[in-house]
N, C-alpha and C. Protein backbone atom coordinates (compact mmCIF):
# COMPACT_ATOMS: atom_id res chain seq x y z
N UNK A 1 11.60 10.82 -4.49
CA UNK A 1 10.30 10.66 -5.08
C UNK A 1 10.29 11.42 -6.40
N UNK A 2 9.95 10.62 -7.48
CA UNK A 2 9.72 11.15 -9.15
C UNK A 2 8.77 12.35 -8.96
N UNK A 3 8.68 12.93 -10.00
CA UNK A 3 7.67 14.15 -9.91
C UNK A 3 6.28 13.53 -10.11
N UNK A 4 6.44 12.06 -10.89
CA UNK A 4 5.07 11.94 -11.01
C UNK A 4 4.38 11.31 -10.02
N UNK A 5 5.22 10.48 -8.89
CA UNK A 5 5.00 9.78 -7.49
C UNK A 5 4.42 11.28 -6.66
N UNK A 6 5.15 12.48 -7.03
CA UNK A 6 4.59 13.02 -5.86
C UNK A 6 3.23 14.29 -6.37
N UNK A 7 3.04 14.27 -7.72
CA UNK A 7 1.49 14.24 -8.19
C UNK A 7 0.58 13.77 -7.71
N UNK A 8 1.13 12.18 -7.29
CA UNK A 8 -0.24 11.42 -6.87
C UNK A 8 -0.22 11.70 -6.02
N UNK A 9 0.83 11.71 -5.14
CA UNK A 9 0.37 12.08 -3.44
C UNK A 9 -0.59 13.42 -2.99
N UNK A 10 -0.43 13.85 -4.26
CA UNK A 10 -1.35 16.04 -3.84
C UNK A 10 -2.22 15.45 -4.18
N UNK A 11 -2.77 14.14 -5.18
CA UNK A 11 -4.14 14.02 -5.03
C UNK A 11 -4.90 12.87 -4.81
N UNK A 12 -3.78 12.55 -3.87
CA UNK A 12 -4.34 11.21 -3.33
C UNK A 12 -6.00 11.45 -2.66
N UNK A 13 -6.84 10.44 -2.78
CA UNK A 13 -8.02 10.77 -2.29
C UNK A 13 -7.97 10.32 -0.48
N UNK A 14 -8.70 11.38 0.01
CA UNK A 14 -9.32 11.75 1.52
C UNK A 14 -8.86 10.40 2.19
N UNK A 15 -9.67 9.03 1.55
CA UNK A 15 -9.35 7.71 2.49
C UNK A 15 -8.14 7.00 2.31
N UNK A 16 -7.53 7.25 1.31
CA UNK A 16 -6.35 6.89 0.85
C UNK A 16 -4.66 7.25 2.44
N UNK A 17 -5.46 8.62 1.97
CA UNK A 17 -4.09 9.55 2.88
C UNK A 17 -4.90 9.02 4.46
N UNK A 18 -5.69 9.36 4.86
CA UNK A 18 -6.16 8.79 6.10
C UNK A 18 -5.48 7.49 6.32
N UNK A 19 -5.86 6.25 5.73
CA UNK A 19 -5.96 4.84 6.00
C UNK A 19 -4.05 4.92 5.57
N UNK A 20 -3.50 5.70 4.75
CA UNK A 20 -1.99 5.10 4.91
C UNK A 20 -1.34 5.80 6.06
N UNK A 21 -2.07 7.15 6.48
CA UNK A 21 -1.24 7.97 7.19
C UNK A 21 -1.13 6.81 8.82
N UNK A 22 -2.15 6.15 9.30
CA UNK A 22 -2.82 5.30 10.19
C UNK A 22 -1.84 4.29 10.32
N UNK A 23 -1.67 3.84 9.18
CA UNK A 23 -0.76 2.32 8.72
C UNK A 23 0.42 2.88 8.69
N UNK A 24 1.23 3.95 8.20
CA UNK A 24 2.62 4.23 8.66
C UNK A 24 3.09 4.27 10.08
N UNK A 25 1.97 4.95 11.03
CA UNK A 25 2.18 5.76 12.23
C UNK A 25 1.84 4.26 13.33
N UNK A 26 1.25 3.25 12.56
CA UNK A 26 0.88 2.08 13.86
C UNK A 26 -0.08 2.25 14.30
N UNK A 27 -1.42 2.75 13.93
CA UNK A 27 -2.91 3.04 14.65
C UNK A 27 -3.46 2.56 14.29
N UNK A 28 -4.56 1.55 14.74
CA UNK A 28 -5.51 1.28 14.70
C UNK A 28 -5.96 2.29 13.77
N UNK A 29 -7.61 1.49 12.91
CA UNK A 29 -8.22 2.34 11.86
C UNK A 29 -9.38 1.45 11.03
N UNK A 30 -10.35 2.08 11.21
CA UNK A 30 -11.38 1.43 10.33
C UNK A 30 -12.27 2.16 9.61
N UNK A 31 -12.27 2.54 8.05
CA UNK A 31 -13.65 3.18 7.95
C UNK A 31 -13.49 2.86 6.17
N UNK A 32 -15.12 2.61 6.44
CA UNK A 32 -15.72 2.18 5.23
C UNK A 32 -14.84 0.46 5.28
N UNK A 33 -14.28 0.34 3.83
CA UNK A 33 -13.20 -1.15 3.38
C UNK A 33 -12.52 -1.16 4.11
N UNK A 34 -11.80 0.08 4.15
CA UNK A 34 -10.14 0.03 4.72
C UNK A 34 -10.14 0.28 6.39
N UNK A 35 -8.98 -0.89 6.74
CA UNK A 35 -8.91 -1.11 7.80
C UNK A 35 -7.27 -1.41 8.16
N UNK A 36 -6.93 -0.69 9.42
CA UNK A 36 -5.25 -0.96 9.83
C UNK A 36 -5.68 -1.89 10.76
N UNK A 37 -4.60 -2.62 11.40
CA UNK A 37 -4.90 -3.85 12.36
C UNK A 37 -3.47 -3.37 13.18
N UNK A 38 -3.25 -3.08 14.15
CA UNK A 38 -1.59 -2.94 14.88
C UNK A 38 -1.48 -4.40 15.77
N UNK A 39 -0.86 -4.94 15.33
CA UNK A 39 -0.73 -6.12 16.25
C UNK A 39 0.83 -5.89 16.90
N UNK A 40 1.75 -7.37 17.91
CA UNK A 40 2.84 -6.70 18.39
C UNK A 40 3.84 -6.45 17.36
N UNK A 41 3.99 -7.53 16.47
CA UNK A 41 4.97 -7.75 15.91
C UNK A 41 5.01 -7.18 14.02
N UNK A 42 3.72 -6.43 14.16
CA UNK A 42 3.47 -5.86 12.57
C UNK A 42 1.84 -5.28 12.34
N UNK A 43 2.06 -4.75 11.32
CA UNK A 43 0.97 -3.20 11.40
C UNK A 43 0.12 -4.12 9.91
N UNK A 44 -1.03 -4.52 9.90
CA UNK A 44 -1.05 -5.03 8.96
C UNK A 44 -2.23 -3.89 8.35
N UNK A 45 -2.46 -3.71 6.81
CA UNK A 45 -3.65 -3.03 5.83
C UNK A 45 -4.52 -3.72 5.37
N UNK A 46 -5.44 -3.76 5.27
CA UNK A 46 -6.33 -4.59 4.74
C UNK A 46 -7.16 -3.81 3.96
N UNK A 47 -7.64 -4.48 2.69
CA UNK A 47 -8.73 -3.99 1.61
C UNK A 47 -9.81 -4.41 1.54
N UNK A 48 -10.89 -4.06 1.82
CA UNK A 48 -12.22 -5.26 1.74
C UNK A 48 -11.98 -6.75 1.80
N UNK A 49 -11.35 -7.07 3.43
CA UNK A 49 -10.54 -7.73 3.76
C UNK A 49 -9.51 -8.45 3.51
N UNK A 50 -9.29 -7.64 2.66
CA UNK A 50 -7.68 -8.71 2.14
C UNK A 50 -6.60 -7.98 2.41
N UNK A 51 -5.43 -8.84 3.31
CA UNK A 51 -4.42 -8.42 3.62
C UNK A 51 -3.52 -7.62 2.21
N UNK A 52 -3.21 -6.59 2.20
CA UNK A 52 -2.16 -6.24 0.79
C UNK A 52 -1.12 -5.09 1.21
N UNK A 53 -0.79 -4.88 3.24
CA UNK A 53 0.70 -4.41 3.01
C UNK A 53 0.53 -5.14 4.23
N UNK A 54 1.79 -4.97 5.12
CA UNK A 54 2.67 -5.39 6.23
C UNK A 54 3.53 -4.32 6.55
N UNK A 55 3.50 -3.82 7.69
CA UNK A 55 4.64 -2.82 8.16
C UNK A 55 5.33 -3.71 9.12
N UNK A 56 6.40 -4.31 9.18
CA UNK A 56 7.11 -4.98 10.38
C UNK A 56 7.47 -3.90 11.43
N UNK A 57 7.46 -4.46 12.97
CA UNK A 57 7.93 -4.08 13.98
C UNK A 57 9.79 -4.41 13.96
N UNK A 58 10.19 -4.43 13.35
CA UNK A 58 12.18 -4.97 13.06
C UNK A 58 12.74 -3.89 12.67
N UNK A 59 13.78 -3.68 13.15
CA UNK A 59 14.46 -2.29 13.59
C UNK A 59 14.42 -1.44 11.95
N UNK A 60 14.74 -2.32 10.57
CA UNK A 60 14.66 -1.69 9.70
C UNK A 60 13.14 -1.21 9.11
N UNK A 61 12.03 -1.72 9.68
CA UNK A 61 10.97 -1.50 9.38
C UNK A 61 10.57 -1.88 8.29
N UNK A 62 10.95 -3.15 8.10
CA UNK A 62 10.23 -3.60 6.49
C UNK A 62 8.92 -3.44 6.56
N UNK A 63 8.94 -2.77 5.05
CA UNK A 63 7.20 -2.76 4.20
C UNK A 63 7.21 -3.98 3.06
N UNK A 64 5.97 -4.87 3.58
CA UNK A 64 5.80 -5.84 2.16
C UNK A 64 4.58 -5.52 1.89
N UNK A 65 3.96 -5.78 0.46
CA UNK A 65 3.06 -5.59 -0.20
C UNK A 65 2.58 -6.78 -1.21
N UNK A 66 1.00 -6.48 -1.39
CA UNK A 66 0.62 -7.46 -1.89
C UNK A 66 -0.46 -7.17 -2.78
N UNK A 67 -0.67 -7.29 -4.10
CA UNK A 67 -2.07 -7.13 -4.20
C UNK A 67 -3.27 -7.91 -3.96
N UNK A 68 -2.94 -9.17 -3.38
CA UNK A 68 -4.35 -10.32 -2.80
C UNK A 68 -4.88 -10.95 -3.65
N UNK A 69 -4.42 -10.69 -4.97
CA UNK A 69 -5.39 -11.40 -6.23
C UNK A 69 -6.15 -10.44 -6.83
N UNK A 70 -6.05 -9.37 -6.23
CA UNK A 70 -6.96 -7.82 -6.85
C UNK A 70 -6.19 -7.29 -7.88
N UNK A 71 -6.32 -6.83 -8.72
CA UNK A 71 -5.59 -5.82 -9.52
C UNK A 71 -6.69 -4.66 -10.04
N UNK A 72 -7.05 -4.19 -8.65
CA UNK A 72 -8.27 -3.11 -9.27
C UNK A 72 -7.54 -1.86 -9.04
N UNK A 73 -8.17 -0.79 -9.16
CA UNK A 73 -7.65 0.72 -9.34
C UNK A 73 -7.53 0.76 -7.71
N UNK A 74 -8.75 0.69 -7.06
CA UNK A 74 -8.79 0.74 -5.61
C UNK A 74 -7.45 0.42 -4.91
N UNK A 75 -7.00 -0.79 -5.16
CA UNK A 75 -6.07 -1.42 -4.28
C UNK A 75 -4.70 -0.80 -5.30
N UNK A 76 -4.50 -0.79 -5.91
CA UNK A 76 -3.30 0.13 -6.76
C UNK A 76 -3.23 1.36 -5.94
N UNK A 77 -4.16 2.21 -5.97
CA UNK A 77 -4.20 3.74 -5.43
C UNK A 77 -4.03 3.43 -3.60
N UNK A 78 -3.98 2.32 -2.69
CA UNK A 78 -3.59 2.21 -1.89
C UNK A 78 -2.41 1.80 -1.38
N UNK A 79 -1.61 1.05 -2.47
CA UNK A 79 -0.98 1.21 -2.42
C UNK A 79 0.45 2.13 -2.64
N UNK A 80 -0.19 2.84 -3.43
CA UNK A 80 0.47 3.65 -4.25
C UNK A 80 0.62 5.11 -3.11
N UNK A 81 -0.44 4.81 -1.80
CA UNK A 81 -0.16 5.83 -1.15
C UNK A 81 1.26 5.81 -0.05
N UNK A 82 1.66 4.03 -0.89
CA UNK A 82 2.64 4.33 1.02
C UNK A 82 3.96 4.72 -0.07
N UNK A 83 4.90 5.02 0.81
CA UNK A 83 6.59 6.07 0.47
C UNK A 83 7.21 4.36 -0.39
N UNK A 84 7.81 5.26 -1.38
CA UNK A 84 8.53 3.64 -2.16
C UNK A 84 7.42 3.18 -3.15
N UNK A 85 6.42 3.09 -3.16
CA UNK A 85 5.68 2.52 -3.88
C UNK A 85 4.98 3.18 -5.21
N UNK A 86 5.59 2.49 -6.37
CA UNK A 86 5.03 3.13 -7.54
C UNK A 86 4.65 1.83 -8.42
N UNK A 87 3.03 1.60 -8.56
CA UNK A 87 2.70 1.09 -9.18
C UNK A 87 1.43 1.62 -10.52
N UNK A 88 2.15 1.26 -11.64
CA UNK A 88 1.10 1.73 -12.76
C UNK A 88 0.68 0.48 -13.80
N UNK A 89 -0.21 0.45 -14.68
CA UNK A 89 -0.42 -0.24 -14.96
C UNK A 89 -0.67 -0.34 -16.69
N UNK A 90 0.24 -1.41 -17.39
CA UNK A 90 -0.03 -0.69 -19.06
C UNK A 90 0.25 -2.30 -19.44
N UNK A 91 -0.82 -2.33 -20.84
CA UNK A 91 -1.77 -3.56 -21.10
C UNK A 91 -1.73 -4.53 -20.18
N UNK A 92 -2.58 -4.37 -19.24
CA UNK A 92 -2.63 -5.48 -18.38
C UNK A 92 -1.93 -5.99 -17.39
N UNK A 93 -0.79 -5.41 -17.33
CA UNK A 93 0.50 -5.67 -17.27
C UNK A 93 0.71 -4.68 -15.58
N UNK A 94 0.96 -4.94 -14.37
CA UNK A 94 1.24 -4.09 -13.61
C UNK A 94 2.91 -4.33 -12.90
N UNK A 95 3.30 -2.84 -13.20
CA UNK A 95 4.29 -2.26 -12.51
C UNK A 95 4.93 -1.94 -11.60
N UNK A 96 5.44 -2.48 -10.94
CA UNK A 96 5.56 -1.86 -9.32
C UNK A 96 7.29 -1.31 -9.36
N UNK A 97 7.32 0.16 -9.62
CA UNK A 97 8.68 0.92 -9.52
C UNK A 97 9.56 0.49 -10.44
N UNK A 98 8.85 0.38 -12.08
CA UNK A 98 9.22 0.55 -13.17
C UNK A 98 9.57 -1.10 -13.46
N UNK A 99 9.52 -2.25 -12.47
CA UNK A 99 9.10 -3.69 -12.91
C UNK A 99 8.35 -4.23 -13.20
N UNK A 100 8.56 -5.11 -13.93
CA UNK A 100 6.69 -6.19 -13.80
C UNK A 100 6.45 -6.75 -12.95
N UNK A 101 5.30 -6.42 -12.22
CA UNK A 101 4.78 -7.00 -10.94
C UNK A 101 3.86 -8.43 -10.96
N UNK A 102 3.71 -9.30 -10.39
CA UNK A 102 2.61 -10.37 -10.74
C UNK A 102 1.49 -10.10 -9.40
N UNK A 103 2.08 -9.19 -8.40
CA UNK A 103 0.82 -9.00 -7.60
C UNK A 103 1.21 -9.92 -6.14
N UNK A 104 2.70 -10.72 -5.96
CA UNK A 104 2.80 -11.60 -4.98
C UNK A 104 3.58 -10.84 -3.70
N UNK A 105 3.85 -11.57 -2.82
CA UNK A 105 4.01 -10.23 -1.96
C UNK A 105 5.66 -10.07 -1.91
N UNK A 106 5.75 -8.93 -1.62
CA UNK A 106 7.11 -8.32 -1.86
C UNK A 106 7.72 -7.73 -1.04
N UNK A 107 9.02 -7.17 -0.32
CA UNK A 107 9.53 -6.66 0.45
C UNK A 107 9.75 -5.12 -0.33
N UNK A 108 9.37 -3.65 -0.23
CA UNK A 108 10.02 -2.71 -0.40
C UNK A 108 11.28 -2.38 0.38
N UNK A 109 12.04 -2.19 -0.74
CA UNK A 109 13.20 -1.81 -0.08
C UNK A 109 13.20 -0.31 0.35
């Protein structure tokens, strides 16, 4: 983790670290927007209902991500809370771990 990935994490906000800590660990979770869903086969996140990660149940534990058609600060800073994920954003233009992102869904490696 860059020094500046782990800046954000010291100040990630209260629902942020809650709702990812929930979605890493497989728990159920609802408050306020954000909501985890544990089903058998994958841990899904949701944003003011829109699906935008996936934790697979498969031995390597793939994480995919999505932004849903959002490109707001909200859904950036949620994602930005799970491990691997660095997304910033400059003219318009968003980044995900120093690429150009279009926002479709993706496998973290």
């Amino acid at each position: 983790m860059n020094r500046e990935d782990l800046q954000f994490k010291k100040k990630m906000r209260k629902i942020t670290k809650q709702t990812i800590d929930k979605f890493m660990s497989a728990e159920n979770f609802k408050k306020g927007h954000d909501e985890v869903i544990v089903l058998d086969n994958v841990t899904v996140l949701k944003l003011f209902g829109n699906e935008i990660a996936y934790r697979y149940n498969n031995p390597e534990r793939t994480i995919s991500i999505t932004n849903a058609g959002w490109e707001s600060n909200t859904t950036k800073e949620r994602l930005n809370g799970i491990e691997g994920v660095s997304i910033h954003q400059k003219k318009g233009v968003w980044y995900l771990n120093g690429e150009a992102w279009d926002g479709k869904l993706i496998d973290i490696k």
